[in-house]
Protein backbone atom coordinates (compact mmCIF):
# COMPACT_ATOMS: atom_id res chain seq x y z
CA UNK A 1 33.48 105.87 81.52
CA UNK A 2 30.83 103.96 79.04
CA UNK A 3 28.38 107.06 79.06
CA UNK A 4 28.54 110.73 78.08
CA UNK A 5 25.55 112.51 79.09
CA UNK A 6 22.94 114.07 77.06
CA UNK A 7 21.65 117.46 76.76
CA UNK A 8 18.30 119.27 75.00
CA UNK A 9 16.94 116.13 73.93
CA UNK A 10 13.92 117.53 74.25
CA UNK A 11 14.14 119.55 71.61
CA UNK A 12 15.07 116.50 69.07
CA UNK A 13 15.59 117.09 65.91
CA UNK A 14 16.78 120.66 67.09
CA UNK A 15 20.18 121.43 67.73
CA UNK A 16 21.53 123.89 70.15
CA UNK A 17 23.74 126.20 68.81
CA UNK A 18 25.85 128.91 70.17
CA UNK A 19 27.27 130.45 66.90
CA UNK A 20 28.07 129.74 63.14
CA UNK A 21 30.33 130.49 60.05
CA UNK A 22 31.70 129.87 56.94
CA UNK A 23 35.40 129.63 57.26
CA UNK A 24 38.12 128.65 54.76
CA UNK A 25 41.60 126.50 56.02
CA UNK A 26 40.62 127.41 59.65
CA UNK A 27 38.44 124.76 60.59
CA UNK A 28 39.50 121.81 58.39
CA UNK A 29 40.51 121.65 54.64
CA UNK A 30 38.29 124.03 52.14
CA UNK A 31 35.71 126.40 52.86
CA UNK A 32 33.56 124.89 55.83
CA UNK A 33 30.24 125.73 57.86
CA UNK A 34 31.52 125.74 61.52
CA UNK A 35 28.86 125.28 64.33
CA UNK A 36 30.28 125.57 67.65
CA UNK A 37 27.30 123.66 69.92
CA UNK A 38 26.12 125.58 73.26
CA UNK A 39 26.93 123.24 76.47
CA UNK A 40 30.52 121.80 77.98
CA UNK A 41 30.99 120.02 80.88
CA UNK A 42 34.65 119.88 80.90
CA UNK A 43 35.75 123.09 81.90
CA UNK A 44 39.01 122.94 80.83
CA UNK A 45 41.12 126.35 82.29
CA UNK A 46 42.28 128.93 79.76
CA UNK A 47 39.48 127.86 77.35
CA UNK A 48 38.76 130.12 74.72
CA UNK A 49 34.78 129.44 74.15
CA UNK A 50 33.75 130.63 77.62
CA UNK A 51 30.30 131.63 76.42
CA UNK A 52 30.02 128.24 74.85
CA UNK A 53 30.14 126.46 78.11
CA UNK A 54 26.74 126.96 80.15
CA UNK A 55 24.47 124.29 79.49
CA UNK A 56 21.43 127.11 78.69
CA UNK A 57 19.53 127.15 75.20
CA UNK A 58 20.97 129.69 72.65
CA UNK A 59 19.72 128.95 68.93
CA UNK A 60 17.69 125.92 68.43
CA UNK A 61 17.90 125.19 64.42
CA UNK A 62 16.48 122.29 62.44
CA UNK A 63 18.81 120.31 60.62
CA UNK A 64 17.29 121.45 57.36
CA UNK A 65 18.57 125.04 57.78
CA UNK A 66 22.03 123.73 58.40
CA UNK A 67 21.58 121.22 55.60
CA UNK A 68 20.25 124.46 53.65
CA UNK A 69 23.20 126.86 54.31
CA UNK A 70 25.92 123.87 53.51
CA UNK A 71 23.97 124.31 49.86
CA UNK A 72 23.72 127.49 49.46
CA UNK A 73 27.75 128.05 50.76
CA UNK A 74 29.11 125.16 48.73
CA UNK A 75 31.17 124.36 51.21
CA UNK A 76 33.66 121.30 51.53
CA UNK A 77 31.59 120.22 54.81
CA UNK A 78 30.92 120.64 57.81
CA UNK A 79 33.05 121.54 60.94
CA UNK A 80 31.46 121.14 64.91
CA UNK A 81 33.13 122.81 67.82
CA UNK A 82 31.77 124.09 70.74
CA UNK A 83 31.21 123.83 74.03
CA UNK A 84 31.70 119.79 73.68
CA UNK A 85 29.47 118.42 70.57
CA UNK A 86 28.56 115.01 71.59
CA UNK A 87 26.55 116.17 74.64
CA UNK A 88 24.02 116.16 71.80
CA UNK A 89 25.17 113.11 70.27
CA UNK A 90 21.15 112.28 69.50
CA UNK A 91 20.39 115.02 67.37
CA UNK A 92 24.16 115.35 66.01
CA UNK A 93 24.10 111.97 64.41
CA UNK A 94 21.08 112.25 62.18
CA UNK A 95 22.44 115.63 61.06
CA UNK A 96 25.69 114.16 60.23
CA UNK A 97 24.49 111.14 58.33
CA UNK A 98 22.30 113.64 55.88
CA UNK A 99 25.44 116.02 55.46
CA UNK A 100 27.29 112.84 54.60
CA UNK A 101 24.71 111.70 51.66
CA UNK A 102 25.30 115.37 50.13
CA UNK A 103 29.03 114.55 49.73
CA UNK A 104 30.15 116.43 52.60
CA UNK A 105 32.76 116.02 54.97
CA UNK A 106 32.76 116.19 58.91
CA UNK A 107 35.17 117.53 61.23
CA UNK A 108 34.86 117.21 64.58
CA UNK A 109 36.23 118.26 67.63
CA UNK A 110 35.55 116.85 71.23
CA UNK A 111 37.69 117.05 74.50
CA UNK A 112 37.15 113.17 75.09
CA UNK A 113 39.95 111.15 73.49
CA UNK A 114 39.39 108.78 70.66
CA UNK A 115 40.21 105.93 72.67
CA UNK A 116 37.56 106.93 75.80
CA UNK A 117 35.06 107.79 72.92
CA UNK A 118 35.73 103.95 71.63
CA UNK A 119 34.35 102.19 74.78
CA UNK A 120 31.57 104.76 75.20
CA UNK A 121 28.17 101.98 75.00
CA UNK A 122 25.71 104.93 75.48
CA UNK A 123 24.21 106.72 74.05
CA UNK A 124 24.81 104.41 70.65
CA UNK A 125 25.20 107.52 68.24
CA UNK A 126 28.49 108.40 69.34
CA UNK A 127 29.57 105.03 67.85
CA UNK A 128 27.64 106.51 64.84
CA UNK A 129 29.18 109.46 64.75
CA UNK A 130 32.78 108.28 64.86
CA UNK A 131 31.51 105.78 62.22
CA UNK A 132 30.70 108.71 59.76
CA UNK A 133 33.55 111.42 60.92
CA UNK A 134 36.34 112.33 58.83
CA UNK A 135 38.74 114.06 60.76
CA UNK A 136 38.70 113.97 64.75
CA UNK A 137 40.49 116.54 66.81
CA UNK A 138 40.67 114.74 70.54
CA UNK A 139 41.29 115.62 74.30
CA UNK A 140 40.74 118.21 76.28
CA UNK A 141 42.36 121.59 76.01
CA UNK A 142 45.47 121.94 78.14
CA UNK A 143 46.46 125.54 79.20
CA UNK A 144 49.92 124.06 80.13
CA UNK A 145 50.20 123.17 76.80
CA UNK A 146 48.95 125.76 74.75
CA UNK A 147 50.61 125.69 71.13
CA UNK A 148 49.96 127.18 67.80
CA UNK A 149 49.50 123.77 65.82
CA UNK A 150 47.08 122.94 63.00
CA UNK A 151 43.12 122.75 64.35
CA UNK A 152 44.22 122.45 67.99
CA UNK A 153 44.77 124.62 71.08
CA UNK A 154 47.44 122.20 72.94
CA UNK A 155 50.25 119.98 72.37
CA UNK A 156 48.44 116.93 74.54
CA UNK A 157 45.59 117.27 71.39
CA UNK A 158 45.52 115.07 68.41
CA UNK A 159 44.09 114.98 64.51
CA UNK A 160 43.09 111.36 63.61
CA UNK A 161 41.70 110.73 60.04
CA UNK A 162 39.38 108.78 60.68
CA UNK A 163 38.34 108.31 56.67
CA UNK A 164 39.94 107.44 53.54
CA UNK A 165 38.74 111.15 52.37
CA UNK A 166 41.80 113.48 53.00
CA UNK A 167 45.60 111.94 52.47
CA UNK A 168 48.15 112.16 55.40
CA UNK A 169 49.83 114.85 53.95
CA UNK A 170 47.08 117.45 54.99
CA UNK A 171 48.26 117.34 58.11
CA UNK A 172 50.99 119.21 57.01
CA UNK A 173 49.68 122.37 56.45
CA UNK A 174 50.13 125.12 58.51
CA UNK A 175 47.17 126.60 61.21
CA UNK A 176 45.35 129.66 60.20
CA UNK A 177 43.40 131.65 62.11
CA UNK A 178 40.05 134.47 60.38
CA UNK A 179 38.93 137.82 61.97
CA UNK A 180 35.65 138.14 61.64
CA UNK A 181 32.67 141.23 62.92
CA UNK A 182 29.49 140.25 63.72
CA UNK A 183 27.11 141.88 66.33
CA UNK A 184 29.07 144.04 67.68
CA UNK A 185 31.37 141.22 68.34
CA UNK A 186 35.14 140.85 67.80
CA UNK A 187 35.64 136.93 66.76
CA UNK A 188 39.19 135.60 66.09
CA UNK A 189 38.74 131.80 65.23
CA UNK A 190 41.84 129.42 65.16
CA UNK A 191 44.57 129.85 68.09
CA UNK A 192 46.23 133.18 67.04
CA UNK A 193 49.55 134.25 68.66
CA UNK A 194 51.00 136.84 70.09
CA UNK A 195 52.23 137.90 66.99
CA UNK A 196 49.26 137.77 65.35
CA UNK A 197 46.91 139.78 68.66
CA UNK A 198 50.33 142.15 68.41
CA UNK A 199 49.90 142.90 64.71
CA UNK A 200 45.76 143.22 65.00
CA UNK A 201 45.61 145.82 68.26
CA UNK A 202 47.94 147.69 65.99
CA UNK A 203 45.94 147.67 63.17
CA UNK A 204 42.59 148.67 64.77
CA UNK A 205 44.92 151.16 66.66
CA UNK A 206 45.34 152.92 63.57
CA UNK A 207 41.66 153.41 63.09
CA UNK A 208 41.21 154.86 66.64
CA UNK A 209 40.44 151.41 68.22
CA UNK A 210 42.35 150.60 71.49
CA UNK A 211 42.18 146.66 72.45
CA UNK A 212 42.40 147.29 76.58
CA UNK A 213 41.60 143.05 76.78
CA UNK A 214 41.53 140.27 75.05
CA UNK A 215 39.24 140.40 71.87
CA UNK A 216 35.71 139.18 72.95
CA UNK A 217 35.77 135.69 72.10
CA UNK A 218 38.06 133.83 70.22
CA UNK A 219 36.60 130.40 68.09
CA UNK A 220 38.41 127.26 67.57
């Protein structure tokens, strides 16, 4: 594979975005904007972004309101999930390069491997991208595999520091996972386990709310 294709480049500079949110320790070190990008094409079983997948416009934003909101938040940078983030590798990169000259930092996950991503000739922004990332999380999710670990979803994933930025010893910290209520939506972001989905249907059980399935989307 030398190519990874490329999606809603018609609507360069605009990004396609399925959600957003400030998050602290769950998506990367310090409090970080998290956009998870609409459009996958890996399909991997058992994910947990579902409505992330479809390659369909959501929320097309200019990189000025995400530039804006990384102000306004103070956070320690930015964090991009999705659906898979470098099918918009065009738009991605000139984002990432003006987060980087405010000091930010970039996390990013993708379900291509580091080492697939490093023979990838087109398009050239992914070779941009890797250029300017801090902290990649790699390869696709694995169902088989499903773990609680730091900032991954399966044993077969892994965190590569990519940058001088964070020491080694970051990767010791333990996952986290952030409830959050927005539109009438449930969100858990992170990989919670069963403890954890255990511990929250009791909770909400308590106020007279019965979980009869899985919350409505979980982030990571």
């Amino acid at each position: 594979m030398n190519e990874i294709p490329q999606f809603y480049t018609e609507e360069f500079p605009r990004l396609n975005i399925a959600d957003m949110d400030i998050l602290s320790h769950t998506a990367g070190p310090g409090t970080r904007l998290v956009l998870w990008l609409q459009g996958c094409k890996q399909n991997c079983p058992g994910c947990c972004n579902q409505n992330f997948l479809a390659i369909q416009k959501q929320h097309l934003v200019l990189p000025e309101e995400i530039i804006g909101l990384c102000r306004k938040a103070n956070v320690e940078g930015i964090s991009l999930s999705g659906g898979e983030p470098l099918l918009q590798a065009i738009a991605l990169a000139p984002l990432i390069q003006k987060i980087k000259a405010e000091g930010k930092s970039i996390l990013l996950w993708t379900g291509y491997t580091l080492e697939s991503l490093q023979a990838i000739s087109h398009p050239p922004e992914i070779a941009q991208i890797l250029g300017m990332t801090d902290i990649l999380v790699d390869g696709p999710y694995v169902q088989e595999q499903r773990a609680s670990l730091l900032w991954r979803g399966s044993q077969n994933q892994h965190i590569h520091l990519l940058s001088r930025r964070y020491p080694t010893t970051i990767l010791e910290h333990k996952p986290h996972t952030s409830l959050s209520f927005a539109h009438n939506t449930l969100c858990l972001t992170g990989d919670p386990n069963e403890h954890v989905l255990a511990s929250l249907a009791q909770k909400l059980q308590a106020y007279g709310i019965k979980i009869t399935q899985p919350p409505a989307h979980t982030r990571e």
